[in-house]
PDB file of N, CA and C in Angstrom:
ATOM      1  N   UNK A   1       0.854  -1.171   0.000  1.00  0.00           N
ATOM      2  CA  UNK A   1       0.000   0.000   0.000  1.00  0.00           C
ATOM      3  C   UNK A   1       0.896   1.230   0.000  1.00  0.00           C
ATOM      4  N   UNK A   2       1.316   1.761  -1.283  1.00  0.00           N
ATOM      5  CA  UNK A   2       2.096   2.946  -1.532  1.00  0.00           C
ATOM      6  C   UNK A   2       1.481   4.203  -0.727  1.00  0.00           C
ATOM      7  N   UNK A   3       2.763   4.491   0.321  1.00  0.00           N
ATOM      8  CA  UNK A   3       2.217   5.748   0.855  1.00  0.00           C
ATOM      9  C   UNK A   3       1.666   5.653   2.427  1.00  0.00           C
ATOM     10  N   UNK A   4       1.309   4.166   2.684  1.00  0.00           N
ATOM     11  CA  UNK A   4       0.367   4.390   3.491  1.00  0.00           C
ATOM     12  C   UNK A   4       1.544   3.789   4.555  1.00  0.00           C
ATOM     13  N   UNK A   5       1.218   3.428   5.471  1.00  0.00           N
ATOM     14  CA  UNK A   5       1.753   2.958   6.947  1.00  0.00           C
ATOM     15  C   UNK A   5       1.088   1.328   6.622  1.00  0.00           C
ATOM     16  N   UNK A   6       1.856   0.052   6.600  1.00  0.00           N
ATOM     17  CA  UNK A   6       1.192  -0.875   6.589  1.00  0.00           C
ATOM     18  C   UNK A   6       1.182  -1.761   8.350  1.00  0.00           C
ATOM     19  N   UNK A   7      -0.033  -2.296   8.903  1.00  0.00           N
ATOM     20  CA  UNK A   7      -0.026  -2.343  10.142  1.00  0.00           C
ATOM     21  C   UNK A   7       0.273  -4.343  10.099  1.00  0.00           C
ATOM     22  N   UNK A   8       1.409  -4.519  10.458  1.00  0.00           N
ATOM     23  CA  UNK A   8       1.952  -5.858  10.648  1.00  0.00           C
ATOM     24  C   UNK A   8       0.550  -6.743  11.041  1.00  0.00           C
ATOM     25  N   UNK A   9       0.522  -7.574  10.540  1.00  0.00           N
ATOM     26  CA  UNK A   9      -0.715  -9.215  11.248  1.00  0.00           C
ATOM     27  C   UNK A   9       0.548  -9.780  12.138  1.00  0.00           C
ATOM     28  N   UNK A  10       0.394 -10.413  13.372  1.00  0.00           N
ATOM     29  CA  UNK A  10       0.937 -11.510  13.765  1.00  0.00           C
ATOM     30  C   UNK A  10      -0.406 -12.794  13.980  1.00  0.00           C
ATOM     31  N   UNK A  11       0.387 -13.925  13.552  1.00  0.00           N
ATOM     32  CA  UNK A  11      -0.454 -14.947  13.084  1.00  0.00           C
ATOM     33  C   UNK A  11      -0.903 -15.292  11.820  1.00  0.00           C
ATOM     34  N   UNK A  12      -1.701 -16.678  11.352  1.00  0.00           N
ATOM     35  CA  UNK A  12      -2.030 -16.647  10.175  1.00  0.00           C
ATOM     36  C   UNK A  12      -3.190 -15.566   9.356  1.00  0.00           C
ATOM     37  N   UNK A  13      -2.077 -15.352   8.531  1.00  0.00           N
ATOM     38  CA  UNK A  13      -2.780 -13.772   7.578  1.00  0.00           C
ATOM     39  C   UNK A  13      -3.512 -14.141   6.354  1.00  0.00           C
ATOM     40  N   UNK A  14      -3.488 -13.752   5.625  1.00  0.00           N
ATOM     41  CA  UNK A  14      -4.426 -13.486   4.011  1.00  0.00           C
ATOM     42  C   UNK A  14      -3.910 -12.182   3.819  1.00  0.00           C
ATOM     43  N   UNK A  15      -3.399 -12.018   2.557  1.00  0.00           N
ATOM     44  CA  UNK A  15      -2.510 -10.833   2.065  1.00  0.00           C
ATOM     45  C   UNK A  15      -3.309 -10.813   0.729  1.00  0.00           C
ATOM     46  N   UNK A  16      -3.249  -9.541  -0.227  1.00  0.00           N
ATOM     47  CA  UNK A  16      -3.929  -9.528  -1.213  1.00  0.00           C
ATOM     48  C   UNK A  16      -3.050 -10.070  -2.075  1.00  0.00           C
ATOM     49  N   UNK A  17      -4.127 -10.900  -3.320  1.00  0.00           N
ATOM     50  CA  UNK A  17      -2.887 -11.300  -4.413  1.00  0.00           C
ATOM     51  C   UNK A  17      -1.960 -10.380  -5.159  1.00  0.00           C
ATOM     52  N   UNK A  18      -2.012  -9.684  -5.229  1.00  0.00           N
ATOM     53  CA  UNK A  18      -1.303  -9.017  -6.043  1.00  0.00           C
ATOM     54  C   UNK A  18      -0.426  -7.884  -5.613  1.00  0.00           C
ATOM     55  N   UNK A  19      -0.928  -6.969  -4.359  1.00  0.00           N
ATOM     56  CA  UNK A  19       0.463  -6.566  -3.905  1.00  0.00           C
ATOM     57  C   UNK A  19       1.347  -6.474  -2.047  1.00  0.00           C
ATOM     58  N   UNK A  20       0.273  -8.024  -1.939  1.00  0.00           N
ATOM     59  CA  UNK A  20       0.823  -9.312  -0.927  1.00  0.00           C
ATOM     60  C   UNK A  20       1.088  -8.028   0.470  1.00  0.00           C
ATOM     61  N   UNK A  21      -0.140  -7.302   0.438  1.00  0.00           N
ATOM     62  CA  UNK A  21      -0.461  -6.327   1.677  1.00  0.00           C
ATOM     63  C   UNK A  21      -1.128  -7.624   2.927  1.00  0.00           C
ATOM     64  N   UNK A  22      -0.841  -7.784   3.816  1.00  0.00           N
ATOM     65  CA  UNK A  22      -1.766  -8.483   4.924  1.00  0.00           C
ATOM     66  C   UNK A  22      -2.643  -7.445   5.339  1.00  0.00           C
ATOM     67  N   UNK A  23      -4.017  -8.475   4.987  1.00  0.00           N
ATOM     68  CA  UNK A  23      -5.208  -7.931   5.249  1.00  0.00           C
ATOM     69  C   UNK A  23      -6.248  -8.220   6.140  1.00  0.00           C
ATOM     70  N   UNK A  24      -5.548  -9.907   6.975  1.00  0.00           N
ATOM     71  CA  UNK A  24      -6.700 -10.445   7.965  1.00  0.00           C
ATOM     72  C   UNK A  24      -6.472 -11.593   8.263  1.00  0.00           C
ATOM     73  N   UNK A  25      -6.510 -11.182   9.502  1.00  0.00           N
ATOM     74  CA  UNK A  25      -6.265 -13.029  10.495  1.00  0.00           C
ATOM     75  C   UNK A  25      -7.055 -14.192  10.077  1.00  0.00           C
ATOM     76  N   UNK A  26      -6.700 -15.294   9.905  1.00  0.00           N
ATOM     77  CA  UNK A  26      -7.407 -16.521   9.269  1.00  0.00           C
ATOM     78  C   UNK A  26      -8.023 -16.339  10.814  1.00  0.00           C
ATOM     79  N   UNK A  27      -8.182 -16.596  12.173  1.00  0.00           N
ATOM     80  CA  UNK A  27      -8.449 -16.188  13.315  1.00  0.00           C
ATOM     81  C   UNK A  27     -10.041 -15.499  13.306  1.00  0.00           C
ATOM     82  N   UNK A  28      -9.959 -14.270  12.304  1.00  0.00           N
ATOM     83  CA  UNK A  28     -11.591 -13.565  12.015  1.00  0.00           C
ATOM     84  C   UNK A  28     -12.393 -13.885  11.548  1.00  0.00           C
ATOM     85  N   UNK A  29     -12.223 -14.926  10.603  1.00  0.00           N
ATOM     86  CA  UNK A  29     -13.421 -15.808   9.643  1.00  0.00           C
ATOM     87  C   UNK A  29     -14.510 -15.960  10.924  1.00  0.00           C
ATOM     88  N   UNK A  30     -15.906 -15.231   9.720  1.00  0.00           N
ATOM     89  CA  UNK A  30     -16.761 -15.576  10.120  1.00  0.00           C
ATOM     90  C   UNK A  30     -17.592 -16.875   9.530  1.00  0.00           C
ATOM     91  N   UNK A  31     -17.743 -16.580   8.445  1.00  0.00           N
ATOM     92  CA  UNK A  31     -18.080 -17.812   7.153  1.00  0.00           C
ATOM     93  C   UNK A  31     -17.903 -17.294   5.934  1.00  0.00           C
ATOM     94  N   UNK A  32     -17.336 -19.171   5.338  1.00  0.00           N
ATOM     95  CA  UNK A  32     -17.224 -19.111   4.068  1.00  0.00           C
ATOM     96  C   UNK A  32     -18.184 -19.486   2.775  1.00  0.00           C
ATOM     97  N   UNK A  33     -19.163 -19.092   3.343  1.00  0.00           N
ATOM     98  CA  UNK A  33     -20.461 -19.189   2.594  1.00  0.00           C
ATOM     99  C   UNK A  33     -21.038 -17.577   2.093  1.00  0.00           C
ATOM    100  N   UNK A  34     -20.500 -16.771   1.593  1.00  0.00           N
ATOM    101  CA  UNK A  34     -20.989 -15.789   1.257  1.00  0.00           C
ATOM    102  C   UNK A  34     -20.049 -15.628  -0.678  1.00  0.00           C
ATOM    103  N   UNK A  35     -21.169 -14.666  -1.024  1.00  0.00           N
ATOM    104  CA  UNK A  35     -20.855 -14.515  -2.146  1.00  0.00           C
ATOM    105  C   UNK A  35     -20.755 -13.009  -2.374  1.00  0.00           C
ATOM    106  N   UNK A  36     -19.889 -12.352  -3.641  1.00  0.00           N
ATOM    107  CA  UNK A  36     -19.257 -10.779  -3.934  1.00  0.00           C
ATOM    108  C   UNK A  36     -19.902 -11.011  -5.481  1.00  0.00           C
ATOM    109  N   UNK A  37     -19.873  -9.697  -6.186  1.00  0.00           N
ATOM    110  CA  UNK A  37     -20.373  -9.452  -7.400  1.00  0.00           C
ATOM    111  C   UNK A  37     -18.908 -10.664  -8.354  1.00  0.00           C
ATOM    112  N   UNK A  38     -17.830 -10.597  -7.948  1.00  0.00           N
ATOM    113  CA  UNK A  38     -16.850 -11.739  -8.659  1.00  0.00           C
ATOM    114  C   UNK A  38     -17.391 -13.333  -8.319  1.00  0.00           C
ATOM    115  N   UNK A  39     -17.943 -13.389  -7.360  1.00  0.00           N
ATOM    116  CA  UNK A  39     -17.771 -15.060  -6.773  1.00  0.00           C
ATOM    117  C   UNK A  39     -17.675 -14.874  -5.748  1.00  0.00           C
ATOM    118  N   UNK A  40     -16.818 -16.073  -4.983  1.00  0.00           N
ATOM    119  CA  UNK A  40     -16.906 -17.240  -3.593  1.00  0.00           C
ATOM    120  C   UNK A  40     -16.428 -15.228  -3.251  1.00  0.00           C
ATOM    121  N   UNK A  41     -16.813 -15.471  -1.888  1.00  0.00           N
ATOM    122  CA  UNK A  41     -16.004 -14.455  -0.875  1.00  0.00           C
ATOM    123  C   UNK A  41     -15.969 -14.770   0.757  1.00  0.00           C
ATOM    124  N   UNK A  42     -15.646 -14.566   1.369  1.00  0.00           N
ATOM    125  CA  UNK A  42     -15.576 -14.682   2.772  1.00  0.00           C
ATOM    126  C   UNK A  42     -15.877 -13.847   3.636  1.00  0.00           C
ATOM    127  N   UNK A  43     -16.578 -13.624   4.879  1.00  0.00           N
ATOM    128  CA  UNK A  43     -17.147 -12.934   6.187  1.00  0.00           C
ATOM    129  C   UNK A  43     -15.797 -12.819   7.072  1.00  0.00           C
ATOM    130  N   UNK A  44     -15.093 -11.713   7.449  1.00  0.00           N
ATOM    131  CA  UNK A  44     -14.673 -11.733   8.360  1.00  0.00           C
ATOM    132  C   UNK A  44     -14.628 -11.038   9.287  1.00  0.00           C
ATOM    133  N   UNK A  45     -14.400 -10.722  10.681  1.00  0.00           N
ATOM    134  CA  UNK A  45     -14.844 -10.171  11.927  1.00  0.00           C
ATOM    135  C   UNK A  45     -14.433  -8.414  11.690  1.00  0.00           C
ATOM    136  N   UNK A  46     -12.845  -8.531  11.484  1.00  0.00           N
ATOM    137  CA  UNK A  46     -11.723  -7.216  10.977  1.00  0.00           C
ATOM    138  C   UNK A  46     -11.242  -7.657  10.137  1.00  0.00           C
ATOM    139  N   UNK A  47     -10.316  -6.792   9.599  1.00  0.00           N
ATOM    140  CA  UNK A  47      -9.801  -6.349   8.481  1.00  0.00           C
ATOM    141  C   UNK A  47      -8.372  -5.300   8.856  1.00  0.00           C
ATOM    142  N   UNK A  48      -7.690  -5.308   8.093  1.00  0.00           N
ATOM    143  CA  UNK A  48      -6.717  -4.368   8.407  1.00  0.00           C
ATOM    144  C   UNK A  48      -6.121  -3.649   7.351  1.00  0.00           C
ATOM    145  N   UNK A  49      -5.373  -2.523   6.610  1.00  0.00           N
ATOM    146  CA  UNK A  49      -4.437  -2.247   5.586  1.00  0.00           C
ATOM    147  C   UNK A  49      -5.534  -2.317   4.487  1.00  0.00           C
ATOM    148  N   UNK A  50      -6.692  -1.336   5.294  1.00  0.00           N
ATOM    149  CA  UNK A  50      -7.629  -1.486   3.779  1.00  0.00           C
ATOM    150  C   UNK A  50      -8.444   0.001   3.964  1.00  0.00           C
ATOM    151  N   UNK A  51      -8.762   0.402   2.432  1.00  0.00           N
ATOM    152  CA  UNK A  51      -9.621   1.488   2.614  1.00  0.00           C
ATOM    153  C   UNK A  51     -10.622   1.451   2.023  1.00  0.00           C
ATOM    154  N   UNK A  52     -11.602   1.752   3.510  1.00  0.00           N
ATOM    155  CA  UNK A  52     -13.171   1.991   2.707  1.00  0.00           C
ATOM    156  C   UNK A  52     -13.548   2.963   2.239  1.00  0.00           C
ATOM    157  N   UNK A  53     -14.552   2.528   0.743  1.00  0.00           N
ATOM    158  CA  UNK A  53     -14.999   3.400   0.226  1.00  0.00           C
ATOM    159  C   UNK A  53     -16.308   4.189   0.903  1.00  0.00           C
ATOM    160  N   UNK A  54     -17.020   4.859   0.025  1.00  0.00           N
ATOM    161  CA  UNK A  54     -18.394   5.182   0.573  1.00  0.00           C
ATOM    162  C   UNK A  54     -19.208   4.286   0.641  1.00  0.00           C
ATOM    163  N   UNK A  55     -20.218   4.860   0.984  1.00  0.00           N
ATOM    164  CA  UNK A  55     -21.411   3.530   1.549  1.00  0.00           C
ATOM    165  C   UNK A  55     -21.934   3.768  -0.006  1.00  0.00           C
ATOM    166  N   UNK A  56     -22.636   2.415  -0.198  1.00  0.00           N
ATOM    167  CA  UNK A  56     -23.663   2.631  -1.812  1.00  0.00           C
ATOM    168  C   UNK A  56     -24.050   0.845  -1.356  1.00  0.00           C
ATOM    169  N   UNK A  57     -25.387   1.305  -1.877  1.00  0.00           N
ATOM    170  CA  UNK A  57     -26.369  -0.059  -1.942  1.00  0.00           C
ATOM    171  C   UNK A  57     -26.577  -0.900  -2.444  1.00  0.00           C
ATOM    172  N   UNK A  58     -26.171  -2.589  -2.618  1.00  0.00           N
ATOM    173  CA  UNK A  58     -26.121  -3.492  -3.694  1.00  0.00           C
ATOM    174  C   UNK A  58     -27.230  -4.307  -3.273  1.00  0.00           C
ATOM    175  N   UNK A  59     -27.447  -4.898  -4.335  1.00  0.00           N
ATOM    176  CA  UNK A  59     -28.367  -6.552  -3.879  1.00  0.00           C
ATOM    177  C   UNK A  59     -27.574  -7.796  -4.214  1.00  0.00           C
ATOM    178  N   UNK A  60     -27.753  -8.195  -2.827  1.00  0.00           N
ATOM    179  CA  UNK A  60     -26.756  -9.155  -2.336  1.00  0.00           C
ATOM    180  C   UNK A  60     -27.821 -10.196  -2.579  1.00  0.00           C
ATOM    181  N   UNK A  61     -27.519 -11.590  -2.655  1.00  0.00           N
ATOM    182  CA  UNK A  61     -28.345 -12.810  -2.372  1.00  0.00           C
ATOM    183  C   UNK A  61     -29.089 -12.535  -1.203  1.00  0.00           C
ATOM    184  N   UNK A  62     -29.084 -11.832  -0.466  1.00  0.00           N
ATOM    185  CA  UNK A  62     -30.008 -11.619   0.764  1.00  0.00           C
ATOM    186  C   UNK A  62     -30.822 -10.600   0.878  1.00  0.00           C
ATOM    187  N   UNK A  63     -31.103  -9.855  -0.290  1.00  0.00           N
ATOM    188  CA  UNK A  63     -31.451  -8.750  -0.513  1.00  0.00           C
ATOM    189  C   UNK A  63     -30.584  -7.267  -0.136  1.00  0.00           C
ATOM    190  N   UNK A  64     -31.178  -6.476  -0.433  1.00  0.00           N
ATOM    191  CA  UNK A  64     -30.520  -5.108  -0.704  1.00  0.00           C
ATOM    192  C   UNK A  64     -29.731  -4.762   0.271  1.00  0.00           C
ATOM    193  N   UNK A  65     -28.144  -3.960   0.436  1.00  0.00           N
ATOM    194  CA  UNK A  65     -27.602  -3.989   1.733  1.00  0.00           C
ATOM    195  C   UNK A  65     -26.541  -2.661   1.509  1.00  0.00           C
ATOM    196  N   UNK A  66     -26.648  -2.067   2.630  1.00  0.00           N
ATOM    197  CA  UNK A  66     -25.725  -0.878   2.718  1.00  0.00           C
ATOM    198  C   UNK A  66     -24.844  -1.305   3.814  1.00  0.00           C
ATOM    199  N   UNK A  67     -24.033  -0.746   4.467  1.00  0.00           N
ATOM    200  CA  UNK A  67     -23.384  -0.479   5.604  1.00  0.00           C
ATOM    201  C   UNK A  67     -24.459  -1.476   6.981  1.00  0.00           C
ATOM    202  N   UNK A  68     -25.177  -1.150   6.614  1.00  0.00           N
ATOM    203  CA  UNK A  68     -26.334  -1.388   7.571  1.00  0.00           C
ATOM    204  C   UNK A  68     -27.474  -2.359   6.789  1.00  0.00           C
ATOM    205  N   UNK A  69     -27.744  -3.794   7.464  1.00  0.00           N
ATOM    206  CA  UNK A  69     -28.288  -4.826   6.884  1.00  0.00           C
ATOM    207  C   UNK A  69     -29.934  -3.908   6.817  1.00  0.00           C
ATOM    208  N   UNK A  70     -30.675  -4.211   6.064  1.00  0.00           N
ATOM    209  CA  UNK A  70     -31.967  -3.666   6.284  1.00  0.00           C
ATOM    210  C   UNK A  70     -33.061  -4.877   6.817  1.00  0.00           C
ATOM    211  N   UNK A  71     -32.472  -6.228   6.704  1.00  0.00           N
ATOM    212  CA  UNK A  71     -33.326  -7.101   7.113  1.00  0.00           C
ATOM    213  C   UNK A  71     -32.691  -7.636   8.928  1.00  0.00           C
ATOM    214  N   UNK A  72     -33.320  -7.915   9.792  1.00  0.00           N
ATOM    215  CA  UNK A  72     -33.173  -8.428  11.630  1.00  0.00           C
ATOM    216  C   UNK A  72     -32.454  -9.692  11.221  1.00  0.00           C
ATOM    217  N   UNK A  73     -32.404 -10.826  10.218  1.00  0.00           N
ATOM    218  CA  UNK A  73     -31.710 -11.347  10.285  1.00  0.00           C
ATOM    219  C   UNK A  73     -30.322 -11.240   9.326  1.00  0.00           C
ATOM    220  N   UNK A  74     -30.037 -10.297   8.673  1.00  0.00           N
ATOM    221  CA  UNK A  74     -28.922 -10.244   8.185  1.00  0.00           C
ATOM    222  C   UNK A  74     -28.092  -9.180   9.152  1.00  0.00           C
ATOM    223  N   UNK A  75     -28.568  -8.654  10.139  1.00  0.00           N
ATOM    224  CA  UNK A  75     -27.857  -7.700  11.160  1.00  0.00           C
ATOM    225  C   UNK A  75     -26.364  -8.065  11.598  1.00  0.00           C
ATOM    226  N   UNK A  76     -25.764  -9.554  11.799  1.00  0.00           N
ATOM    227  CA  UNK A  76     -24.900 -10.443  12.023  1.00  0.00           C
ATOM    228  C   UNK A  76     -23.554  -9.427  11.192  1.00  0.00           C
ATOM    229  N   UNK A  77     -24.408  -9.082   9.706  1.00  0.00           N
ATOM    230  CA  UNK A  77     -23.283  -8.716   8.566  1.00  0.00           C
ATOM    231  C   UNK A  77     -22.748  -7.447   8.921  1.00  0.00           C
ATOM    232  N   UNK A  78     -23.107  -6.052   9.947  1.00  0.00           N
ATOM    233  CA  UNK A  78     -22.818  -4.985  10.107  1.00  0.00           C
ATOM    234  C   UNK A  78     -21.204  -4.499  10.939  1.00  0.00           C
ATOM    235  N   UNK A  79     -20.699  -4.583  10.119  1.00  0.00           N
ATOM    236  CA  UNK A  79     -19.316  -3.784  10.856  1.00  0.00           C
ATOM    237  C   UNK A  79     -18.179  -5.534  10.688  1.00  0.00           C
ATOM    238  N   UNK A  80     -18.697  -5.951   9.650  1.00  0.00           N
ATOM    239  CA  UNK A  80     -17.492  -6.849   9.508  1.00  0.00           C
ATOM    240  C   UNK A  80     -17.268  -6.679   7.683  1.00  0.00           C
ATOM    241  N   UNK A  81     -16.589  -7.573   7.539  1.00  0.00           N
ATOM    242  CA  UNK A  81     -15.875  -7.398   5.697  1.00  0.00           C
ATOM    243  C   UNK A  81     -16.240  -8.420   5.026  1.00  0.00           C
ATOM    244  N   UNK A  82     -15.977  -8.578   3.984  1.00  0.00           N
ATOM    245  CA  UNK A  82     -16.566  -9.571   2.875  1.00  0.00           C
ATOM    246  C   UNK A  82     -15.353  -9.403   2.113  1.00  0.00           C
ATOM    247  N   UNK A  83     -14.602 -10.143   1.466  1.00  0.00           N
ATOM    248  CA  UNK A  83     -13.266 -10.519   0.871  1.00  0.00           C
ATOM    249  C   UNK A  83     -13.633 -11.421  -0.350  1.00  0.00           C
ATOM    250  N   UNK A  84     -13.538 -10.825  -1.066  1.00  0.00           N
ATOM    251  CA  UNK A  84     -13.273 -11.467  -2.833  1.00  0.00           C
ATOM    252  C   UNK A  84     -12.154 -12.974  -2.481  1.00  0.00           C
ATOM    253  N   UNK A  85     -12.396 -14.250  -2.738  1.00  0.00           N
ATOM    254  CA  UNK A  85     -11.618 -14.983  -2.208  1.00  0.00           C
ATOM    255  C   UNK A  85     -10.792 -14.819  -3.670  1.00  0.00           C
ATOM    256  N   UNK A  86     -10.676 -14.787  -4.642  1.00  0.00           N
ATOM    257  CA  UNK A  86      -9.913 -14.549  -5.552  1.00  0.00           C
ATOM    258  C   UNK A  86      -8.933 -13.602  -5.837  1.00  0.00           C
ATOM    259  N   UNK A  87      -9.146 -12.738  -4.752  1.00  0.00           N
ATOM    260  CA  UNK A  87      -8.012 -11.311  -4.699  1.00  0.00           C
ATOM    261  C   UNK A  87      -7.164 -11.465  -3.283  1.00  0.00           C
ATOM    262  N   UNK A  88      -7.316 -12.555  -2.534  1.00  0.00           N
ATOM    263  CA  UNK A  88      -6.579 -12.917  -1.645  1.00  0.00           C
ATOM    264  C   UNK A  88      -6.103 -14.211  -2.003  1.00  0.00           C
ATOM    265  N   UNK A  89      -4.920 -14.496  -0.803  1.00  0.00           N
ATOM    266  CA  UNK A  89      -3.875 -15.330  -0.753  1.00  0.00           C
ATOM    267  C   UNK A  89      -3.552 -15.680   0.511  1.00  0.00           C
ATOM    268  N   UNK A  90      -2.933 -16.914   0.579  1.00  0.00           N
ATOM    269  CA  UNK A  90      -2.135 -17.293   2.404  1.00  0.00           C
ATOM    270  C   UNK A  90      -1.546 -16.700   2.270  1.00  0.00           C
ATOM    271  N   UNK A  91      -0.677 -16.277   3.681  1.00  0.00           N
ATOM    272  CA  UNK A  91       0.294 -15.271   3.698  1.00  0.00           C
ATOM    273  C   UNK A  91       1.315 -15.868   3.622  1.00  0.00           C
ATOM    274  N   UNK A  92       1.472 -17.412   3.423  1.00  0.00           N
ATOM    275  CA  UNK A  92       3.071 -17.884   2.875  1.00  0.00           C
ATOM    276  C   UNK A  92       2.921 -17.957   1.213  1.00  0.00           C
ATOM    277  N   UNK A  93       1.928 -16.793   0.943  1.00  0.00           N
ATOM    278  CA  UNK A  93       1.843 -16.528  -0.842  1.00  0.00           C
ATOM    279  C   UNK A  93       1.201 -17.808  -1.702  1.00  0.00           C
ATOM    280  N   UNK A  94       1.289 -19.074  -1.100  1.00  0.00           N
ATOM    281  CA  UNK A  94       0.870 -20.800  -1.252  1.00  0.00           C
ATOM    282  C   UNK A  94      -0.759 -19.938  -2.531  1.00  0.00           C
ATOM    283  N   UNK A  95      -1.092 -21.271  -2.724  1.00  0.00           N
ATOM    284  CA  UNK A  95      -2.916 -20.969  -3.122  1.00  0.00           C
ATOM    285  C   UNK A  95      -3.466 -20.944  -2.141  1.00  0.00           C
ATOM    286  N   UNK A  96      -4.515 -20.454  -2.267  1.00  0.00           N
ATOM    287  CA  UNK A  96      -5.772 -19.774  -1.294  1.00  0.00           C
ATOM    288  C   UNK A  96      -5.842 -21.090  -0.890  1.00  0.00           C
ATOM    289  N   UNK A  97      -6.384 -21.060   0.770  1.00  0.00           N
ATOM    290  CA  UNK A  97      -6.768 -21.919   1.476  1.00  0.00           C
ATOM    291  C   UNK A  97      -7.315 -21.373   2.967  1.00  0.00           C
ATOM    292  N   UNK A  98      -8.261 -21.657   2.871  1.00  0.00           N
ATOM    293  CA  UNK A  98      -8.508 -20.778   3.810  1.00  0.00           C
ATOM    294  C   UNK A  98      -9.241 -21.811   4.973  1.00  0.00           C
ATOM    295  N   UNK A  99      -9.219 -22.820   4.975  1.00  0.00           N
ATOM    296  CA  UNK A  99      -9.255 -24.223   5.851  1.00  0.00           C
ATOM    297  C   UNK A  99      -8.437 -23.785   7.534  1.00  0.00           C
ATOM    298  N   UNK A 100      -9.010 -22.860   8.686  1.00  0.00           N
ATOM    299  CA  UNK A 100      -8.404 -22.424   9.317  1.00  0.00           C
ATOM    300  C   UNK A 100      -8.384 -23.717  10.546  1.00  0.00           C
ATOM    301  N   UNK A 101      -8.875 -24.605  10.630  1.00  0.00           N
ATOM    302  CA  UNK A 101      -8.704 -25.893  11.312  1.00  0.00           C
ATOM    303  C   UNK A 101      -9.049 -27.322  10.771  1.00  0.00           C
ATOM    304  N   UNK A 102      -7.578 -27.753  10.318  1.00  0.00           N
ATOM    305  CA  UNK A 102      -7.474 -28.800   8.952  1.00  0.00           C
ATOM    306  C   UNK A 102      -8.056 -30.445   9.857  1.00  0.00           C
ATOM    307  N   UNK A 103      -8.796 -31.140   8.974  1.00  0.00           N
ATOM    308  CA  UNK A 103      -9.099 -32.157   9.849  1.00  0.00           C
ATOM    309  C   UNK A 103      -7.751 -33.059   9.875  1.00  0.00           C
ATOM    310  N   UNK A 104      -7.734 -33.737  10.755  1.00  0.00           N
ATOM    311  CA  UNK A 104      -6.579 -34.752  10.988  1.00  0.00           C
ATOM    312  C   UNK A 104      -6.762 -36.303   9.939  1.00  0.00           C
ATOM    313  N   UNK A 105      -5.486 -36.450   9.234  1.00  0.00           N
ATOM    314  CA  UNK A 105      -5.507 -37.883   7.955  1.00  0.00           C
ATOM    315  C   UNK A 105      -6.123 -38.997   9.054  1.00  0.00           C
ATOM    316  N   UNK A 106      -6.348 -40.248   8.292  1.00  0.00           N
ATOM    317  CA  UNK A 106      -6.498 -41.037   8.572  1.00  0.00           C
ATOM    318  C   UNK A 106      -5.527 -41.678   9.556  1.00  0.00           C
ATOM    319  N   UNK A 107      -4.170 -41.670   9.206  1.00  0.00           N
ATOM    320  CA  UNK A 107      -3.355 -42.129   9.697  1.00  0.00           C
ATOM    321  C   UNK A 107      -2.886 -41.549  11.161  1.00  0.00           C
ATOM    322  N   UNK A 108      -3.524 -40.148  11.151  1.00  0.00           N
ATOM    323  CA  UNK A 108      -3.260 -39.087  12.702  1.00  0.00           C
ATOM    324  C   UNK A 108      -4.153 -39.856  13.648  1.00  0.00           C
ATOM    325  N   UNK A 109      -5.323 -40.154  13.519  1.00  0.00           N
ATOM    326  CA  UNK A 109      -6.987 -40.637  13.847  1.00  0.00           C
ATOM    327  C   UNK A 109      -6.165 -42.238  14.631  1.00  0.00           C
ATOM    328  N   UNK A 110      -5.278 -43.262  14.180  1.00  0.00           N
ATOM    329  CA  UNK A 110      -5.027 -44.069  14.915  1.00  0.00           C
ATOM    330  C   UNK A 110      -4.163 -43.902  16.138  1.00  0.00           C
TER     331      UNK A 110
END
C-alpha cells in the first residue's frame, strides 16, 4: 500500500494477491459461505491495511444492503468485511486456502 503505513498481522494472515499487503487473520473468519459481485467471498470479523470506500447499496443474495443490513436477520453482517476470495492469498503466498482448522488424515486418527 504505496504511501500508506502498513499495520503488521501476527499470526495466520491473508494478504492480497497481487500486492501481498496483509489484510486479515485466518483467526476472524466468520463464514465461508458468502458470495461478492466476482464469486466465492468470505465474512470476516476485521480487516486491516484497507480502505473503505463510501457507503452505496447493492443486492446481495439476501437482498438489498448498505453499511447497515436492512433485514433483523442479516444484522450479524454490520461492521465486519466480505473478501473477494480470488483477490486474496495465504500469507506464505501458497494458493488460497482458507481451511483455518485442517481435519486430521487417517493415519493421525489411529
Amino acid at each position: 500500500m504505496e504511501g500508506i503505513s502498513v499495520v503488521d498481522l501476527e499470526g495466520r494472515t491473508y494478504k492480497c494477491k497481487f500486492c501481498k499487503t496483509p489484510l486479515v487473520l485466518a483467526d476472524e473468519l466468520v463464514s465461508k459461505a458468502f458470495h461478492c459481485c466476482n464469486g466465492k467471498a468470505y465474512l470476516f470479523k476485521n480487516a486491516a491495511n484497507i480502505k473503505v470506500g463510501t457507503a452505496e447499496e447493492r443486492m446481495m443474495f439476501t437482498g438489498m444492503q448498505t453499511v447497515t443490513a436492512h433485514e433483523q436477520s442479516q444484522k450479524y453482517k454490520e461492521g465486519k468485511f466480505v473478501l473477494d476470495r480470488g483477490m486474496i492469498v495465504d500469507g506464505d503466498e501458497s494458493e488460497f486456502n482458507i481451511d483455518t482448522h485442517p481435519t486430521r488424515s487417517a493415519e493421525e486418527e489411529k
